[in-house]
C-alpha atoms as a PDB file:
ATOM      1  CA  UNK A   1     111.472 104.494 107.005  1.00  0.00           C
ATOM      2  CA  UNK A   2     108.557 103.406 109.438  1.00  0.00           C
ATOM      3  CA  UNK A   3     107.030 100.512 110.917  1.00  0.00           C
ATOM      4  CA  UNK A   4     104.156  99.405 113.318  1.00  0.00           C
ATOM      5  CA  UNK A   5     105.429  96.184 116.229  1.00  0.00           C
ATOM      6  CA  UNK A   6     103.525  93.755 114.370  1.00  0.00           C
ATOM      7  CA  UNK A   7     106.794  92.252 112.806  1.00  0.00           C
ATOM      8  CA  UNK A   8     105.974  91.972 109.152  1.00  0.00           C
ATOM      9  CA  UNK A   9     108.354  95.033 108.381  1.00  0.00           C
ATOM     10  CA  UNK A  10     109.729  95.891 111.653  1.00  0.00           C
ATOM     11  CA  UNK A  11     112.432  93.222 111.486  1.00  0.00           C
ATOM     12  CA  UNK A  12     114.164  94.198 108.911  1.00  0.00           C
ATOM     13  CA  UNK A  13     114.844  97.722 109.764  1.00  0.00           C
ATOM     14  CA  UNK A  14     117.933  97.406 110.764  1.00  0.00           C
ATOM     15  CA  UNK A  15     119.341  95.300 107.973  1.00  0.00           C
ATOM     16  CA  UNK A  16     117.773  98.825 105.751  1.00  0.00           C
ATOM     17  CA  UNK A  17     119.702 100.984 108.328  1.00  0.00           C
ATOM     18  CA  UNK A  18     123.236  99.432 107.879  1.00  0.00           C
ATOM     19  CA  UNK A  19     122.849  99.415 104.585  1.00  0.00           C
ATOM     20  CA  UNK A  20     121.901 103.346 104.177  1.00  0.00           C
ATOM     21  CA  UNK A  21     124.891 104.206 106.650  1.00  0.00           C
ATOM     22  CA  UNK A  22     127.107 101.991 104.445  1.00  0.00           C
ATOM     23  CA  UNK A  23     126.052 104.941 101.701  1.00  0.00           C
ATOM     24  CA  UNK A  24     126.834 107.244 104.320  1.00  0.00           C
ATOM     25  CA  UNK A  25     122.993 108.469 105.267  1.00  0.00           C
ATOM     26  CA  UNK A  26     121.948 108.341 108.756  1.00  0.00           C
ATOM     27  CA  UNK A  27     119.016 106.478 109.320  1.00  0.00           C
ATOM     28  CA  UNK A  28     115.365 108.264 110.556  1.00  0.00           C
ATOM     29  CA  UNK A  29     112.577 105.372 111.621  1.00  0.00           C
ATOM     30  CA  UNK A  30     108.939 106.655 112.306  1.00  0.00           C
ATOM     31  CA  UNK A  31     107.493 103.672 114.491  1.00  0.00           C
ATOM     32  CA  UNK A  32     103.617 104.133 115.546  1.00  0.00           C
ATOM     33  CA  UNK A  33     102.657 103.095 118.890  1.00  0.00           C
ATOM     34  CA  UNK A  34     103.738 103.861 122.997  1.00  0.00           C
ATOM     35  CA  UNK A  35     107.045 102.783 123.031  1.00  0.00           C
ATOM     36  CA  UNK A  36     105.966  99.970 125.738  1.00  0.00           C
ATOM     37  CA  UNK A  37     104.324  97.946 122.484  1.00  0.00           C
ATOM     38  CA  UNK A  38     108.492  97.511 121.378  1.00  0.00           C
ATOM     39  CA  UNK A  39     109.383  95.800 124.437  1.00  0.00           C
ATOM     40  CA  UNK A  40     108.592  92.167 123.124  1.00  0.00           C
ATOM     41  CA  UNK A  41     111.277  89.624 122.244  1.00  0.00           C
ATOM     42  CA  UNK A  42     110.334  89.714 118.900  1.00  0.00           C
ATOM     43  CA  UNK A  43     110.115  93.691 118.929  1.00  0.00           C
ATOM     44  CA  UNK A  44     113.041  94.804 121.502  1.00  0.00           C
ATOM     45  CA  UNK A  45     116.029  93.308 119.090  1.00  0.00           C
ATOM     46  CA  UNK A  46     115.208  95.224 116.746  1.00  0.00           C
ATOM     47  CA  UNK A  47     114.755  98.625 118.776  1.00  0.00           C
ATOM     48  CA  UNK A  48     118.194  97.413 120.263  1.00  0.00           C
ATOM     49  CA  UNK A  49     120.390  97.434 117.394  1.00  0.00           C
ATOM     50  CA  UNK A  50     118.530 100.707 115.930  1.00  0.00           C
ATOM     51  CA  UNK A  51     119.915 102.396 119.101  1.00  0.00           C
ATOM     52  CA  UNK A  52     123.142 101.128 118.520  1.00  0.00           C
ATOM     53  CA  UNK A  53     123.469 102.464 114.595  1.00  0.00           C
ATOM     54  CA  UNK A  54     122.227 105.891 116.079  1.00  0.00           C
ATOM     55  CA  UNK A  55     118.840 105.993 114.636  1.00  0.00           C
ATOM     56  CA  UNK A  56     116.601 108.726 115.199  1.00  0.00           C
ATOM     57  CA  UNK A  57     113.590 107.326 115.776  1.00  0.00           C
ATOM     58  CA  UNK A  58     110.434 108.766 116.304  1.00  0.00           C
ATOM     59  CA  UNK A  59     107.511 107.122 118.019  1.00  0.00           C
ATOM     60  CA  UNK A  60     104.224 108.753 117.012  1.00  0.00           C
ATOM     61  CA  UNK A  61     101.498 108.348 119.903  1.00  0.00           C
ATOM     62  CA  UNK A  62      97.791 109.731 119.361  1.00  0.00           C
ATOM     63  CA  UNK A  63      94.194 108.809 119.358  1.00  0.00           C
ATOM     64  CA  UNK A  64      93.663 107.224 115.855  1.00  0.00           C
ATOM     65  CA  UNK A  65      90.421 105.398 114.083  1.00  0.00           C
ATOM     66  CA  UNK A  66      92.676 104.080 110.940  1.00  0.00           C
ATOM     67  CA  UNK A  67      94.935 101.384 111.346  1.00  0.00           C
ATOM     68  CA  UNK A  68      98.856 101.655 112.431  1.00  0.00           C
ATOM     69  CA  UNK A  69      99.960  99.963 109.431  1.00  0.00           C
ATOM     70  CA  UNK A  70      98.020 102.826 107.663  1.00  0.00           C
ATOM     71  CA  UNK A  71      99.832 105.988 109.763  1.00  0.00           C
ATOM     72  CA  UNK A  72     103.036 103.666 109.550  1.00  0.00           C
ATOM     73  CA  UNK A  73     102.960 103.393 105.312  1.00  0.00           C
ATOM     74  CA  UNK A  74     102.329 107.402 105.778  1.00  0.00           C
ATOM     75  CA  UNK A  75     104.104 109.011 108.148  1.00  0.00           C
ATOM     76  CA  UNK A  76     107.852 109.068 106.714  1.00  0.00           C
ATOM     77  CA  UNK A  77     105.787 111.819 103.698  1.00  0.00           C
ATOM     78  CA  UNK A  78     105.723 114.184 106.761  1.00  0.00           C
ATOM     79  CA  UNK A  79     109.419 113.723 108.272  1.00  0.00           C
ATOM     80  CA  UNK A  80     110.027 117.702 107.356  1.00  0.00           C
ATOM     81  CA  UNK A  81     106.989 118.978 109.605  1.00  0.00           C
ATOM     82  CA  UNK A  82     109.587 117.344 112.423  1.00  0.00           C
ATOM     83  CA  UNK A  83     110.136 118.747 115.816  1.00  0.00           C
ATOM     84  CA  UNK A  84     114.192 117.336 114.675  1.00  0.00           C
ATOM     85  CA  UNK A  85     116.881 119.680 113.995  1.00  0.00           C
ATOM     86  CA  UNK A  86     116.990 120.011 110.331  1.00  0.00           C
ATOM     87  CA  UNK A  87     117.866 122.476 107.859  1.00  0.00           C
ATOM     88  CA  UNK A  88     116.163 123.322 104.852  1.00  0.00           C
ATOM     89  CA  UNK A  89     119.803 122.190 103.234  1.00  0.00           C
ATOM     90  CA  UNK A  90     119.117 119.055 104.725  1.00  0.00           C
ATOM     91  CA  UNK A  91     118.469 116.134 102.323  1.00  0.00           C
ATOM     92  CA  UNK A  92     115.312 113.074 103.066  1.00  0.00           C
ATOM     93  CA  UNK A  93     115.132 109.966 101.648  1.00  0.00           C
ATOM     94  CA  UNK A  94     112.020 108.159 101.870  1.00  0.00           C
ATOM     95  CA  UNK A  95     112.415 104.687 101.783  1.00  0.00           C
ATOM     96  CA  UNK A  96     110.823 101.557 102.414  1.00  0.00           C
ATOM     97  CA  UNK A  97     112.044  99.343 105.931  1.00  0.00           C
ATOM     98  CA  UNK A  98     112.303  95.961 103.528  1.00  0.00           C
ATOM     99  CA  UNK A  99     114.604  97.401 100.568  1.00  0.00           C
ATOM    100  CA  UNK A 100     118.003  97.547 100.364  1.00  0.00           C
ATOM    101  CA  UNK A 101     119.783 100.428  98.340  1.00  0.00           C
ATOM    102  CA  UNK A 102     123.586  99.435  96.882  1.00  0.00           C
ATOM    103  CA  UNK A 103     124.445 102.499  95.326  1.00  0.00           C
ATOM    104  CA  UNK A 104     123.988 106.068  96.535  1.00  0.00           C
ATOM    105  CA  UNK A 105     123.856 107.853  93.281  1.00  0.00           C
ATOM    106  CA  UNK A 106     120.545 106.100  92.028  1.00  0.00           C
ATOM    107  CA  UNK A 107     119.060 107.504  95.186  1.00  0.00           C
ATOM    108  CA  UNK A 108     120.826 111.204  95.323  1.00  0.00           C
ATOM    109  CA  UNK A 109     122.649 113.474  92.876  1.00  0.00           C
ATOM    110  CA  UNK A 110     124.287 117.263  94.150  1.00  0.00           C
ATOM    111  CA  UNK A 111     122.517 120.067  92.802  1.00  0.00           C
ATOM    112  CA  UNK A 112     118.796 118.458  92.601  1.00  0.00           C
ATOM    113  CA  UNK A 113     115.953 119.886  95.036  1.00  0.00           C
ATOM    114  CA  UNK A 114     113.815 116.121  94.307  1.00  0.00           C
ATOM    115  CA  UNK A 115     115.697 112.933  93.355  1.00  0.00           C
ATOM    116  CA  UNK A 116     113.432 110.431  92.053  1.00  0.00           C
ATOM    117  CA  UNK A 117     114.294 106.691  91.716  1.00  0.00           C
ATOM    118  CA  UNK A 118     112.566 103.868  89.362  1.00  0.00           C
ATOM    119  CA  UNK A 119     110.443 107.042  88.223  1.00  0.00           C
ATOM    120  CA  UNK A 120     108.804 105.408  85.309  1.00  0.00           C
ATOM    121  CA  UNK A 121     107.924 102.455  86.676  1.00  0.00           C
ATOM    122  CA  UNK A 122     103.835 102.762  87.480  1.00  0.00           C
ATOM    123  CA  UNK A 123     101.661 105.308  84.883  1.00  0.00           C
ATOM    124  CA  UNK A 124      99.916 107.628  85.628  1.00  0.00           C
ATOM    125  CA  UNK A 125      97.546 108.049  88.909  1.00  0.00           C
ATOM    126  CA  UNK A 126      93.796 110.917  89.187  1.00  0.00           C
ATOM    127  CA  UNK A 127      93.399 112.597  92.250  1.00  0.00           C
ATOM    128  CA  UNK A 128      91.448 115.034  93.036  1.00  0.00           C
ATOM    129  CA  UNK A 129      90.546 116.130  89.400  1.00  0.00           C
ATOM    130  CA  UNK A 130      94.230 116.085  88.281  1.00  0.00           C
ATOM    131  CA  UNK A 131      96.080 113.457  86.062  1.00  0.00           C
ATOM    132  CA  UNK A 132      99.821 112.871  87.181  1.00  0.00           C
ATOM    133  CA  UNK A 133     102.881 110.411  86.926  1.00  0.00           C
ATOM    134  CA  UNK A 134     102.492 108.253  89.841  1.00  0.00           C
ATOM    135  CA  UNK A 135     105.511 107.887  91.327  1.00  0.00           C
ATOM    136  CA  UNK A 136     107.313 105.088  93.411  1.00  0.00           C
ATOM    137  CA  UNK A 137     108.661 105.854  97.039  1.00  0.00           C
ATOM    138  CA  UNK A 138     110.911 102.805  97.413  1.00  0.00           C
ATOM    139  CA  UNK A 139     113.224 106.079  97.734  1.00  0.00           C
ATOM    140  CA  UNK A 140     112.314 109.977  97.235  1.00  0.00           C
ATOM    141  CA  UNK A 141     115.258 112.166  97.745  1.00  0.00           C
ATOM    142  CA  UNK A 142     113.978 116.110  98.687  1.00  0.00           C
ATOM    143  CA  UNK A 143     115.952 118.561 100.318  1.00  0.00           C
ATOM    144  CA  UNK A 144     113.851 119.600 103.942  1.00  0.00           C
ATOM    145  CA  UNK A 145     113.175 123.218 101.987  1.00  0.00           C
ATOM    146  CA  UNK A 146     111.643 121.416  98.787  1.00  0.00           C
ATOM    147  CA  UNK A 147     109.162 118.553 101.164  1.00  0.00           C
ATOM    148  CA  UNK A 148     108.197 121.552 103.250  1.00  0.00           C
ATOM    149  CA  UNK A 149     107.201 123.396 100.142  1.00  0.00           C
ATOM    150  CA  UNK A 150     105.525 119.806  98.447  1.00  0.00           C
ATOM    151  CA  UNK A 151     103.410 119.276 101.437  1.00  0.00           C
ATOM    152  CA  UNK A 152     102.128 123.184 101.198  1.00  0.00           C
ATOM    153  CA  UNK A 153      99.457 123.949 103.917  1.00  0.00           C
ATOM    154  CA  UNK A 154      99.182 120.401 105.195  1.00  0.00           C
ATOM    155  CA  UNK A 155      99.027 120.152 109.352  1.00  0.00           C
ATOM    156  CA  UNK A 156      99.968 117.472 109.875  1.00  0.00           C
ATOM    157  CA  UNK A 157     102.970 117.162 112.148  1.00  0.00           C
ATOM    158  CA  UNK A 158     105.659 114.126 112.123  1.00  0.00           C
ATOM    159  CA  UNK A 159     105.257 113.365 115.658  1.00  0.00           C
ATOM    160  CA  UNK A 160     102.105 113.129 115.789  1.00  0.00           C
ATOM    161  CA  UNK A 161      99.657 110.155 114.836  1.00  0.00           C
ATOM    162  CA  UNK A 162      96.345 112.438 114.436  1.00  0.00           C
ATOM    163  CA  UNK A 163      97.698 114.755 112.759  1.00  0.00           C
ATOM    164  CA  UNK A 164      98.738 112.383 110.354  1.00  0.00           C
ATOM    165  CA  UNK A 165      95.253 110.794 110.433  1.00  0.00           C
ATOM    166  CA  UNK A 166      93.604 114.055 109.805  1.00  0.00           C
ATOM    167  CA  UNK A 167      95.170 114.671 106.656  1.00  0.00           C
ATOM    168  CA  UNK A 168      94.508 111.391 105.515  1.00  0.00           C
ATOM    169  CA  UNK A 169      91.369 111.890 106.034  1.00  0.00           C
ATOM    170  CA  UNK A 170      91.000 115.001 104.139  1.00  0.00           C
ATOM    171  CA  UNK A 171      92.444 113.729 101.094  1.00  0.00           C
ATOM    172  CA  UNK A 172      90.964 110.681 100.688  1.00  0.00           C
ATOM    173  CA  UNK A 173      87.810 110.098 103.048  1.00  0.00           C
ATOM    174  CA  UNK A 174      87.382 107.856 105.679  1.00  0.00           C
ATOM    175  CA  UNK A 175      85.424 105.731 102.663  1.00  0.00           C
ATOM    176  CA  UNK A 176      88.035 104.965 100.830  1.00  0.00           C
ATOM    177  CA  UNK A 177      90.305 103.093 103.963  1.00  0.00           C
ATOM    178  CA  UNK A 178      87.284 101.089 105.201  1.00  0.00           C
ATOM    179  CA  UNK A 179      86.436  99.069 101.800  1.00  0.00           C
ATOM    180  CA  UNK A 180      90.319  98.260 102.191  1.00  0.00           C
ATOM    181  CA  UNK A 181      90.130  96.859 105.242  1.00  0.00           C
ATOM    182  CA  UNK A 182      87.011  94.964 104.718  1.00  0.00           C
ATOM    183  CA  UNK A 183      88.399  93.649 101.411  1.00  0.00           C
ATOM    184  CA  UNK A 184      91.464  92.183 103.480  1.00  0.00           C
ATOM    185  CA  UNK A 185      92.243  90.163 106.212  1.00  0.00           C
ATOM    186  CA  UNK A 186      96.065  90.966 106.188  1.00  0.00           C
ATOM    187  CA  UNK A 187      98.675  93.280 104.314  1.00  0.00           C
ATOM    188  CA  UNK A 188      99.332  90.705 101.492  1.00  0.00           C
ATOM    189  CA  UNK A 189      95.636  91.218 100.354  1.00  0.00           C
ATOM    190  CA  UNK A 190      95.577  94.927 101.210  1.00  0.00           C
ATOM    191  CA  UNK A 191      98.467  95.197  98.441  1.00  0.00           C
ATOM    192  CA  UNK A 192      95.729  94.447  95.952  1.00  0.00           C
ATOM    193  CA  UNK A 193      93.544  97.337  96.827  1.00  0.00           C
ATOM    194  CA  UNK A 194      94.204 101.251  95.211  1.00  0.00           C
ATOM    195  CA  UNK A 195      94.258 102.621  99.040  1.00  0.00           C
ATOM    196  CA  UNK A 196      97.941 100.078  99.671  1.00  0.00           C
ATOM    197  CA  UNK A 197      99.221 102.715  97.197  1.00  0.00           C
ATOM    198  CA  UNK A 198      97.760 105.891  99.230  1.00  0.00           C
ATOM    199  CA  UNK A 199     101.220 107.208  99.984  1.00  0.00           C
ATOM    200  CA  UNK A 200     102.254 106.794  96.574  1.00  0.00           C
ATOM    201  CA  UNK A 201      99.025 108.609  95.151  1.00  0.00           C
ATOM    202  CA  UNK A 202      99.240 111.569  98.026  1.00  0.00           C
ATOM    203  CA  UNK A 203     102.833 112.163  97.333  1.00  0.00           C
ATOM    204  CA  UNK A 204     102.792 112.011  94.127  1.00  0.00           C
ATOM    205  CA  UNK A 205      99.791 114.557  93.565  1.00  0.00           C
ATOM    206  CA  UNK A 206     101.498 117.029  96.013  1.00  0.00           C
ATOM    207  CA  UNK A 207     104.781 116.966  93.910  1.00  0.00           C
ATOM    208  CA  UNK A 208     102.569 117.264  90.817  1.00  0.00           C
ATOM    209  CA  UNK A 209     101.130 120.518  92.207  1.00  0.00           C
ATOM    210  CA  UNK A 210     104.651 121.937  93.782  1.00  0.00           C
ATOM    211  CA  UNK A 211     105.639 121.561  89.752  1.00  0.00           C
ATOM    212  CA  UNK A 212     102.926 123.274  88.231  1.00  0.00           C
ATOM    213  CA  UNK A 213     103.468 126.352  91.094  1.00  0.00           C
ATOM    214  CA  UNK A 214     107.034 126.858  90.625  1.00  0.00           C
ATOM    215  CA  UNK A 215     107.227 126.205  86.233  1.00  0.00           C
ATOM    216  CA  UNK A 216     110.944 125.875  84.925  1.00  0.00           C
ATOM    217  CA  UNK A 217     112.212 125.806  88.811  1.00  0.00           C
ATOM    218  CA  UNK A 218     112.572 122.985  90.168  1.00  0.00           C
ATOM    219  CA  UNK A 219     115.323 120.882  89.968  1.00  0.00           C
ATOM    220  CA  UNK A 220     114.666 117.352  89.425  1.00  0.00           C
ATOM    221  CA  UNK A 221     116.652 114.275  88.866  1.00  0.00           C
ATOM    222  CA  UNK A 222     115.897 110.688  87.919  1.00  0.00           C
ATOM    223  CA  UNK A 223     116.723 106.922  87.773  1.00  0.00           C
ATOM    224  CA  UNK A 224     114.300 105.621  85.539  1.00  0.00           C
ATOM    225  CA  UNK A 225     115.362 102.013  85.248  1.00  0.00           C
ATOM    226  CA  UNK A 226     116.297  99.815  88.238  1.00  0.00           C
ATOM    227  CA  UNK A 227     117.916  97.146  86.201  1.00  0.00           C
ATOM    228  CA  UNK A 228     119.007  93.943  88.111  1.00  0.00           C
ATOM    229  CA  UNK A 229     117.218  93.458  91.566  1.00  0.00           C
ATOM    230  CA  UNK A 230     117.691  90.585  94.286  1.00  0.00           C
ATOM    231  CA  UNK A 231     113.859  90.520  94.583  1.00  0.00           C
ATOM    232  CA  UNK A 232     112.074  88.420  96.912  1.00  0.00           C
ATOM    233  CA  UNK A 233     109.365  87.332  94.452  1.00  0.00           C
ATOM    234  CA  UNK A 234     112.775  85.090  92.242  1.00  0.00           C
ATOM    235  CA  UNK A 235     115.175  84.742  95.566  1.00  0.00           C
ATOM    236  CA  UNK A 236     118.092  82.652  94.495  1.00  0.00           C
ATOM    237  CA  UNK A 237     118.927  80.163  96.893  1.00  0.00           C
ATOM    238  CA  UNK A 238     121.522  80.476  99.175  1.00  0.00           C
ATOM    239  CA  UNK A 239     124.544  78.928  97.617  1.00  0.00           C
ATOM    240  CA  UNK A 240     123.905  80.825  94.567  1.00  0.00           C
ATOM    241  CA  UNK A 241     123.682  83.989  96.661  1.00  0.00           C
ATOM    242  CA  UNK A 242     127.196  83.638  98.224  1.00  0.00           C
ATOM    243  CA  UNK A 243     128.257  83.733  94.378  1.00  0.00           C
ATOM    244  CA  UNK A 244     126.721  87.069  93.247  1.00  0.00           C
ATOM    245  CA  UNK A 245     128.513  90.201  93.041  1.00  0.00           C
ATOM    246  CA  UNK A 246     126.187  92.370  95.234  1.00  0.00           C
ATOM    247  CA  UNK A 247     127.678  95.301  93.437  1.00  0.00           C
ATOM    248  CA  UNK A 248     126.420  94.667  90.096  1.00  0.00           C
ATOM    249  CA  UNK A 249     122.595  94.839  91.036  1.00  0.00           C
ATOM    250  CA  UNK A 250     120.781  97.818  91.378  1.00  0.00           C
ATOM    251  CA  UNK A 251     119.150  97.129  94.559  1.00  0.00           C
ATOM    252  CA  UNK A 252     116.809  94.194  96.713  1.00  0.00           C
ATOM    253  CA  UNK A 253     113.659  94.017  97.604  1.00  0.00           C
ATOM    254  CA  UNK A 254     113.272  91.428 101.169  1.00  0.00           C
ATOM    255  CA  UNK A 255     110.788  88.743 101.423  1.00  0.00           C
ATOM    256  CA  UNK A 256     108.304  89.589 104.355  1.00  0.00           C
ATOM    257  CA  UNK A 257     108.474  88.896 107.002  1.00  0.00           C
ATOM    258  CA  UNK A 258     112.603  89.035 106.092  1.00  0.00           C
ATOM    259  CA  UNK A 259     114.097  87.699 109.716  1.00  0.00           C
ATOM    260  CA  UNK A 260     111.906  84.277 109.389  1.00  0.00           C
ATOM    261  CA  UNK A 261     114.042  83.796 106.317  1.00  0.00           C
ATOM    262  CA  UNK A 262     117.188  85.016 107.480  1.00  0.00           C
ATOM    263  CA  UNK A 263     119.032  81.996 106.395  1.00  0.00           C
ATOM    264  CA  UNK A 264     118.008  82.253 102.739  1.00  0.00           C
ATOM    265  CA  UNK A 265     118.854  86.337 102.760  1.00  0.00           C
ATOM    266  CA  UNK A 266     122.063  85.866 105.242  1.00  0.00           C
ATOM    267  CA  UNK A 267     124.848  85.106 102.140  1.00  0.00           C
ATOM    268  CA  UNK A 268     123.707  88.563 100.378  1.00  0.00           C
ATOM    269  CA  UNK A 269     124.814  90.477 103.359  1.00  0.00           C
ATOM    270  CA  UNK A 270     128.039  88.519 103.830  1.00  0.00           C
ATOM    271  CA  UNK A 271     128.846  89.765 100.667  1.00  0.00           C
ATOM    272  CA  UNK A 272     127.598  93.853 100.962  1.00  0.00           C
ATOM    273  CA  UNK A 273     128.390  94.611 104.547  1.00  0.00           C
ATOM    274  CA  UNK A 274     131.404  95.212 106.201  1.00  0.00           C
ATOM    275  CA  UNK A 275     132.742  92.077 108.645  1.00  0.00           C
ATOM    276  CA  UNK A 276     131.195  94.611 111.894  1.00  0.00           C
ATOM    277  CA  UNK A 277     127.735  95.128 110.255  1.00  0.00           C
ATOM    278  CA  UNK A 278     127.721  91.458 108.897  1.00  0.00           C
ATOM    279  CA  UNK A 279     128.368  90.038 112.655  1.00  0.00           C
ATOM    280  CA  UNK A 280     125.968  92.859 114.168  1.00  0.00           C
ATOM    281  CA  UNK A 281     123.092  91.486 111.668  1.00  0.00           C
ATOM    282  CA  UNK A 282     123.697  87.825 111.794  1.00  0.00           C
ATOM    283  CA  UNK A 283     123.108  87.848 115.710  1.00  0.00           C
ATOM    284  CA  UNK A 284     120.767  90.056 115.239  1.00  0.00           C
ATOM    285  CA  UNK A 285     119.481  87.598 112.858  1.00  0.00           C
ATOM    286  CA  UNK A 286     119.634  84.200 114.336  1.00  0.00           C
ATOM    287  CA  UNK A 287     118.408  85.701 117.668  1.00  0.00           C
ATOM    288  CA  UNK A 288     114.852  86.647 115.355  1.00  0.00           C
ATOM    289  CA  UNK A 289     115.039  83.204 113.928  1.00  0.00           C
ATOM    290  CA  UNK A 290     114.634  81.528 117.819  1.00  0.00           C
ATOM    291  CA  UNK A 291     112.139  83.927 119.149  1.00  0.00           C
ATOM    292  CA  UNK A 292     110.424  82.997 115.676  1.00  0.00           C
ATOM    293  CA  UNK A 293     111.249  79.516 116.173  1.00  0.00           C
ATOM    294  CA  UNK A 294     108.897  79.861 119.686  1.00  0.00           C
ATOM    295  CA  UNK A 295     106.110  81.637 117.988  1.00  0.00           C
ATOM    296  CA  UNK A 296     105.856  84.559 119.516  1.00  0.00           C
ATOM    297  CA  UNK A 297     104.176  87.985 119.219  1.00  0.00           C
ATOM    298  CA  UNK A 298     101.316  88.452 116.699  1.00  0.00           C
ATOM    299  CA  UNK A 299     100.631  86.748 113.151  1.00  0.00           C
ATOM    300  CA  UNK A 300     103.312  88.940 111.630  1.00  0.00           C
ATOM    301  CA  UNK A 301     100.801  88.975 108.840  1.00  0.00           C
ATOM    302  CA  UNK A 302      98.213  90.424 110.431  1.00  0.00           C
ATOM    303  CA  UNK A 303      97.209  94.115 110.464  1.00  0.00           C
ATOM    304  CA  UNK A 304      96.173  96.856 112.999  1.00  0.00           C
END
């Protein structure tokens, strides 16, 4: 998962945390910036309670011309060219810092090298003179061998934000980012434009092109169909919430920015998390709500 200090997605991290160590997978945050831009009161909760759930997070420093939200949307497609300990046995999820997963096997099965989830859900995508299913990454499951093999010869290195930036580059053109960002003025308009979907179109080439180099050998498996999801676009309201039984959905999607609506979103997590993670994010929560409450930080709209 990943995240500039802007707010818009960096609050809810660590409600998406809890609820991947309540599946039993240890949370991995890339978060773009010097670590000094996290020491708000809007930012520093949220770096607080990451600590606590034993996050490894990652803070990727380096001279860049794109935007951080940009490197942020990217960087968790690089997590196995990591200076981390991992093992090519290892398995990475890639997953989005406002979605919560409920149940593990829609996200990972034994035996698979690439796990994909809602994989039907968007046509197909061109790049670079090939045709190919474009695939979601609300969550990618790849063992560290099979993403070291899907990003091929790429340099770019987890860690580090030009290196990131480079490869962006490469692939798309610098063209391509700049009518995005003069089309919008903040990341709700920027989801209109083909570049918000960059990540999804890189990805999804590069696993298009590990397939067609290793035929009849790779190992894939799918959840094509979502079903039920707690989505912010049709959020019940809250006394409804506390009825629902969490465990028949397939997942939720948070409204952005989530912690400015922690009251509406509060019930679902009374009903998924344990009583320890339920306390840990309701302070966590109402302590967002009053720094909210005093308008602080940046337009948690806005983009850099």
């Amino acid at each position: 998962m990943s995240s500039t200090a802007d707010n818009y997605y960096l609050g809810s991290l660590p409600l998406a945390a809890m609820a991947w160590i309540r599946l039993g997978v240890q949370p991995m945050v890339c978060l773009v910036g010097d670590p000094k831009e996290y020491e708000s009161n809007l930012t520093r909760p949220s770096i607080e309670i990451l600590k606590k759930l034993n996050t490894t997070i990652t803070f990727l420093q380096g001279k860049i011309t794109l935007k951080k939200a940009t490197i942020a949307q990217h960087c968790r497609l690089y997590a196995a060219n990591s200076q981390l300990p991992l093992q090519p046995e290892d398995v990475i999820i890639i997953s989005d810092s406002d979605y919560i997963p409920i149940h593990k096997e829609r996200h990972w099965a034994d035996g698979v090298d690439l796990m994909l989830y809602n994989s039907q859900c968007c046509g197909y995508e061109n790049h670079r003179g090939s045709h190919f299913p474009h695939l979601t990454v609300l969550t990618m499951g790849m063992t560290v061998a099979t993403f070291r093999e899907v990003l091929g010869t790429s340099k770019a290195r987890y860690e580090n934000a030009t290196s990131i930036e480079g490869d962006l580059l490469n692939s798309f053109g610098k063209e391509g980012f700049e009518e995005a960002y003069n089309q919008a003025r903040d990341l709700e308009q920027l989801h209109k434009h083909r570049m918000w979907y960059s990540d999804q179109i890189l990805i999804s080439y590069r696993i298009n092109q590990w397939k067609r180099n290793k035929p009849g050998v790779s190992r894939t498996g799918e959840w094509s169909l979502v079903g039920a999801r707690l989505d912010r676009m049709s959020w019940p309201r809250p006394e409804e919430v506390e009825k629902i039984n969490v465990s028949t959905y397939g997942d939720m999607h948070l409204m952005r920015p989530a912690m400015k609506k922690w009251l509406d979103i509060r019930p679902v997590f009374k009903n998924l998390f344990s009583p320890e993670f339920y306390k840990m994010a309701d302070d966590y929560g109402v302590k967002l709500l009053d720094y909210h409450s005093q308008d602080l930080g940046p337009n948690p709209q806005s983009f850099v």
